[in-house]
Protein backbone atom coordinates (compact mmCIF):
# COMPACT_ATOMS: atom_id res chain seq x y z
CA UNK A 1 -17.32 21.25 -2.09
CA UNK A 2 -15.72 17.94 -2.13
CA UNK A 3 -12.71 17.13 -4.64
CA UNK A 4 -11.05 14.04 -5.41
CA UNK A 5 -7.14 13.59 -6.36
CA UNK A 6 -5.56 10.92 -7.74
CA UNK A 7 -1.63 10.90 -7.51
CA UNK A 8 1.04 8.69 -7.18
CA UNK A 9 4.08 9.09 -5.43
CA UNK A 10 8.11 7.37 -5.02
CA UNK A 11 7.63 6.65 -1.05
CA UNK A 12 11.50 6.64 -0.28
CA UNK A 13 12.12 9.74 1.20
CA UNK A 14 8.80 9.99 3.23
CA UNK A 15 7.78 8.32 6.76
CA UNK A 16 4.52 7.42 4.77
CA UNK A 17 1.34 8.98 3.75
CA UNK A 18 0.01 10.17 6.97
CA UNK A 19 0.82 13.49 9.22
CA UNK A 20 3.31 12.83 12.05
CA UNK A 21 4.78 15.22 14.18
CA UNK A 22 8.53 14.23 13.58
CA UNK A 23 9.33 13.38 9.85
CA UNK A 24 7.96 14.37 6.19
CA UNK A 25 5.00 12.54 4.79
CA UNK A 26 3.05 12.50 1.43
CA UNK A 27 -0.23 13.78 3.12
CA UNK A 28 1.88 16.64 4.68
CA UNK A 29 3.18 17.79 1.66
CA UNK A 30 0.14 17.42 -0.19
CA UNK A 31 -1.73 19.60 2.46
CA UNK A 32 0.62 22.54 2.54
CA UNK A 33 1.00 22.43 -1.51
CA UNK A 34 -3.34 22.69 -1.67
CA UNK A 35 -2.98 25.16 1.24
CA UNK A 36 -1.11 27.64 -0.83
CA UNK A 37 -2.86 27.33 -3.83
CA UNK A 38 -6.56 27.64 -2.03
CA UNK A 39 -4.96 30.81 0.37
CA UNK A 40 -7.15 28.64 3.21
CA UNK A 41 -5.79 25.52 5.75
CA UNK A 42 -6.63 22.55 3.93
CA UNK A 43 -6.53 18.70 5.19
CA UNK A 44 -6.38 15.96 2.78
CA UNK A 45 -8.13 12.63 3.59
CA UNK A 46 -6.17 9.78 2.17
CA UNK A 47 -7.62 6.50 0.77
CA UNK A 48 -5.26 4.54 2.92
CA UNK A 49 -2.12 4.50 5.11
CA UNK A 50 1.16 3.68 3.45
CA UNK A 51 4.12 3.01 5.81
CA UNK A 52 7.62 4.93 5.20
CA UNK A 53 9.10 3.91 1.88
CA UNK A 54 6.28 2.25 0.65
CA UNK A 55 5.30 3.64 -2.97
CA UNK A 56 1.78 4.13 -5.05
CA UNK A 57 1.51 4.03 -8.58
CA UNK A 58 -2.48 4.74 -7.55
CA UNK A 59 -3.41 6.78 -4.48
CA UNK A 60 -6.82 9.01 -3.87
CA UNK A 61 -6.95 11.74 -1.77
CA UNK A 62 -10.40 13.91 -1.15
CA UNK A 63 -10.26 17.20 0.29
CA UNK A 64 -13.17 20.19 1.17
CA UNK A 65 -13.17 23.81 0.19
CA UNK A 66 -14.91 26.74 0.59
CA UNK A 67 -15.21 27.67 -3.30
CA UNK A 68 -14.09 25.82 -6.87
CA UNK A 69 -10.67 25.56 -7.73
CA UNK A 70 -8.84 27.80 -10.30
CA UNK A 71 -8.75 26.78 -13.79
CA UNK A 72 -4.79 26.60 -13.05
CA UNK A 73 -5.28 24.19 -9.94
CA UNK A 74 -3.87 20.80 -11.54
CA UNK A 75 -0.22 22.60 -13.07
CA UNK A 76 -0.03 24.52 -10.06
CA UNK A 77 -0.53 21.82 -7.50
CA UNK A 78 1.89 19.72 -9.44
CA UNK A 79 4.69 22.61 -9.67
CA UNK A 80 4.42 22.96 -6.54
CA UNK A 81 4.97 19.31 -5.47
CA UNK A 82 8.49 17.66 -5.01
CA UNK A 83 9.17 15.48 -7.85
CA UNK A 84 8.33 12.26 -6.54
CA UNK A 85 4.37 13.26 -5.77
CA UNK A 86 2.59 13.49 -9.07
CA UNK A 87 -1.53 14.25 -9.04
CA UNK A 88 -3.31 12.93 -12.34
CA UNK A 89 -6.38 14.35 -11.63
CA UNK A 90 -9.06 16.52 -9.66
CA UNK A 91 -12.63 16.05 -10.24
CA UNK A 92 -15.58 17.36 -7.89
CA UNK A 93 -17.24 14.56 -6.35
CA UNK A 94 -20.23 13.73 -3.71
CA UNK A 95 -20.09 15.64 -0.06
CA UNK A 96 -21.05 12.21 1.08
CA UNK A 97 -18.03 10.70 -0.39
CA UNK A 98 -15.64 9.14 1.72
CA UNK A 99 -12.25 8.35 -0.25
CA UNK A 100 -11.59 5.68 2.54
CA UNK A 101 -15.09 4.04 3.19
CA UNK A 102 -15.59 3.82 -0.11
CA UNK A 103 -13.54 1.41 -1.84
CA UNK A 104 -14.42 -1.30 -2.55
CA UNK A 105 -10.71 -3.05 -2.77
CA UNK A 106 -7.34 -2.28 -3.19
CA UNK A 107 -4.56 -4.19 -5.09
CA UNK A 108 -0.81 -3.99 -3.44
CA UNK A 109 2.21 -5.52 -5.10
CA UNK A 110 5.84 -6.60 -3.83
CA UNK A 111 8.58 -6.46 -5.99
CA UNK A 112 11.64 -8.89 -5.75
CA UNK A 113 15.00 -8.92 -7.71
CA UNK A 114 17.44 -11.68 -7.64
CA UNK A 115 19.44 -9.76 -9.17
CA UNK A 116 22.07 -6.68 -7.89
CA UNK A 117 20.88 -4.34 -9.94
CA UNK A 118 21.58 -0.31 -9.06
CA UNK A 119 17.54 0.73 -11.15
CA UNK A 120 15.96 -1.58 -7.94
CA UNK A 121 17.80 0.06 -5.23
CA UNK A 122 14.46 1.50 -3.19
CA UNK A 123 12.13 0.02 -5.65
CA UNK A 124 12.40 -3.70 -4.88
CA UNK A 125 13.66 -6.52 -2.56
CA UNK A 126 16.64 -8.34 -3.06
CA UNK A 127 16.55 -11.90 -2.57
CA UNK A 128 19.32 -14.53 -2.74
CA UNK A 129 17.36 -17.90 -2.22
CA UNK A 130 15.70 -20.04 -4.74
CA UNK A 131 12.14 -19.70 -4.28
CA UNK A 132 9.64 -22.10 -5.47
CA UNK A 133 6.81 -20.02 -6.79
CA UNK A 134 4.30 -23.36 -7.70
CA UNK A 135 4.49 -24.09 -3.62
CA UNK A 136 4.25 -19.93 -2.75
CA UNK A 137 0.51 -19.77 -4.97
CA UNK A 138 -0.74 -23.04 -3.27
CA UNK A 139 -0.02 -21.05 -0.15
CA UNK A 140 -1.99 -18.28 -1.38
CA UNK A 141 -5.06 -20.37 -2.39
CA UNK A 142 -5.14 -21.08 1.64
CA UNK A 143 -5.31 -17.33 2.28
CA UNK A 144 -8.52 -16.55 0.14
CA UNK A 145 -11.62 -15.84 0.91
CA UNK A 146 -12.95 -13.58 4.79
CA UNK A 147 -11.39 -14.44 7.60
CA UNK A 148 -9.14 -13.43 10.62
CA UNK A 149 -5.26 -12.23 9.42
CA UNK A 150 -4.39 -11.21 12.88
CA UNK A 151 -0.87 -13.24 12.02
CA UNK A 152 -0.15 -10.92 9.24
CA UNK A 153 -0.91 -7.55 11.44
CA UNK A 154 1.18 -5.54 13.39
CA UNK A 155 1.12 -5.78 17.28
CA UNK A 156 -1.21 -3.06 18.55
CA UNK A 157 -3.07 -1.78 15.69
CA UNK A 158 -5.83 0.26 16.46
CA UNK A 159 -8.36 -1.82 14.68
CA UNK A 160 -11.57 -3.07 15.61
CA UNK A 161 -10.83 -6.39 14.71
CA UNK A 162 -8.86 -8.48 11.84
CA UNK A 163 -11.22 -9.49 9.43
CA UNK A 164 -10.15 -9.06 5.68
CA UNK A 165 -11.86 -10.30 2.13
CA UNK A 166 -8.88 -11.74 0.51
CA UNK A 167 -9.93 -11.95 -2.80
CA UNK A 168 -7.24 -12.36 -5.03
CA UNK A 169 -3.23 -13.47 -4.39
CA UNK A 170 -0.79 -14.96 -7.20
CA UNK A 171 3.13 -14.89 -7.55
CA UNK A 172 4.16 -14.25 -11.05
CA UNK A 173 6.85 -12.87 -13.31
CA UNK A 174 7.19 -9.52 -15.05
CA UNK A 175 10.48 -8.88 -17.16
CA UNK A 176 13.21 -10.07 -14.24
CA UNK A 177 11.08 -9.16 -11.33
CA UNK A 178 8.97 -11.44 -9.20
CA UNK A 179 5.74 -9.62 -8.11
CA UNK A 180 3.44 -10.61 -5.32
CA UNK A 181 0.47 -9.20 -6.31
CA UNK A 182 -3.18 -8.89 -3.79
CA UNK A 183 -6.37 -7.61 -3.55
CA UNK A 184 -8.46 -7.29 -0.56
CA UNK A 185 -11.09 -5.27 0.76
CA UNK A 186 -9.00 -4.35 3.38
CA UNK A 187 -5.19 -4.44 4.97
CA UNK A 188 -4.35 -4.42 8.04
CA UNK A 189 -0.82 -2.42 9.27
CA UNK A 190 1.82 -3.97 7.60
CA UNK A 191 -0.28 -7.13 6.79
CA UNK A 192 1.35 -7.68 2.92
CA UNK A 193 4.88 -7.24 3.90
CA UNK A 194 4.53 -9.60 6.67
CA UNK A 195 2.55 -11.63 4.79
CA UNK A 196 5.23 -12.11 1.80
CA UNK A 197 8.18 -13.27 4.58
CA UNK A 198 5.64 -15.72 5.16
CA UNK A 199 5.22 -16.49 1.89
CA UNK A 200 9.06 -16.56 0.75
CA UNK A 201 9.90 -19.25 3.72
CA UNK A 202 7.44 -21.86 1.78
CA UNK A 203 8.98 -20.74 -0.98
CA UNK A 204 12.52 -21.70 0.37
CA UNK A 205 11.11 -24.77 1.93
CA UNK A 206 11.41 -23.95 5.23
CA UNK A 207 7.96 -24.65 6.26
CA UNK A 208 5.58 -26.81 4.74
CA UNK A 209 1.41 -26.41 3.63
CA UNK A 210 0.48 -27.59 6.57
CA UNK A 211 2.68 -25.28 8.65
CA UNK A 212 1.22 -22.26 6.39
CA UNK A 213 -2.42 -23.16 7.35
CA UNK A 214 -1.34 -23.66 10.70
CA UNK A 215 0.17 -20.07 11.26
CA UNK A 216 -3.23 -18.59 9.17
CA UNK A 217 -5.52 -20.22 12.12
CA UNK A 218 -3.19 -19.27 14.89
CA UNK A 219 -4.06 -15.10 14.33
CA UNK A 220 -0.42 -14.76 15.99
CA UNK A 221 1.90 -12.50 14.47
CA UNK A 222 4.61 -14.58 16.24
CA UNK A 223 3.89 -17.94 14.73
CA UNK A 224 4.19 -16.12 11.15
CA UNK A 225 7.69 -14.59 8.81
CA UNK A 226 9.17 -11.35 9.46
CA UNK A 227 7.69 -8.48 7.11
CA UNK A 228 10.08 -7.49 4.41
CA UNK A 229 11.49 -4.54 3.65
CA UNK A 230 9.10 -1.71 2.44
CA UNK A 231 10.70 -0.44 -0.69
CA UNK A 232 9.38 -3.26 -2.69
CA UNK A 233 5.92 -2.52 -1.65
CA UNK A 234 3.33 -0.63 -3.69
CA UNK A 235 0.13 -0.11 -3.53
CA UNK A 236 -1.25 -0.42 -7.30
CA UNK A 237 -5.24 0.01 -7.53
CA UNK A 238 -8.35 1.47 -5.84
CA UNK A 239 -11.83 0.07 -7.07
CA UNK A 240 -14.96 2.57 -5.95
């Protein structure tokens, strides 16, 4: 049988959601936390990769097993975790379904303070510069729609190529936080991060429209911003 989590999790003190042989990650936690509970070795398949420090407010995670869970499954699972994994839900789905494959999009969104403020620390960027937010959303009108965002990815990705549905970008407010906020049908490694210290240099006028467009037709990660730092990054919605 095939079962479906939904969790979220406070990515600070991980080296991201996938298994690595040197450092704690969500997906590693998660497995051994199922593992007890089921008595049997069980692998969680995550709906995406998150990089260390990166957070979720919404992440899916399938997993197989020989027989139903106990009625107990969700408290248990949950007092087992650390506190900063929480799981929302379990619900039997499909054995075709693929928690990946699946999706349709996924929504991401960047957090920036220009503020010192001690509540941010790990959960959003400081910036000191001015930005200019009406120039930064023209920018991301130039982004939309399928096409190659090889400038956004990170060098030696093992993709088969960098095509990506951009479907939705927009800079806005939210109490004293600016949020980048974008939906795709896919990312590439670290394409958001690098694609906001892209964004934040038209912001601060150091390169123009035409510079911007420029950079998106080049597919060279060179020609575009460094990424910013992960903590304000979190990945916010899955659509099946």
């Amino acid at each position: 049988m095939r079962f479906l989590l939904e969790l979220s999790y406070n990515g600070t003190n991980y080296q991201g959601w996938q298994v690595q042989p040197n450092g704690t990650t969500i997906q590693g936690v998660l497995n051994n936390a199922i593992s007890v509970i089921m008595r049997q070795g069980i692998e969680t398949l995550g709906c995406g990769r998150t990089d260390a420090g990166v957070h979720a407010r919404q992440y899916f995670a399938q997993f197989d097993c020989d027989y139903d869970l106990p009625e107990t499954f969700l408290k248990s699972l949950n007092g087992i975790l650390p506190y900063d994994i929480a799981v929302h839900s379990v619900r039997l789905v499909a054995p075709d379904f693929n928690v990946r494959f699946s999706a349709i999009s996924r929504t991401y969104e960047y957090c920036i303070t220009f503020e010192k403020n001690p509540f941010c620390q790990n959960f959003a960027t400081r910036w000191y510069n001015t930005l200019d937010i009406a120039a930064m959303d023209k920018a991301c009108e130039l982004m939309l729609g399928v096409r190659d965002f090889g400038c956004f990815s990170k060098t030696n990705s093992d993709v088969q190529h960098y095509m990506c549905n951009l479907m939705a970008a927009r800079w806005y407010y939210r109490n004293d936080l600016l949020i980048f906020e974008v939906t795709a049908n896919r990312f590439l490694r670290s394409m958001v991060r690098a694609m906001v210290g892209t964004l934040v240099q038209v912001g601060e006028g150091k390169i123009d429209l035409e510079k911007f467009a420029e950079i998106l037709e080049s597919k060279d990660r060179k020609m575009a911003g460094e990424s910013v730092p992960a903590c304000g990054l979190y990945l916010v919605g899955i659509e099946y």
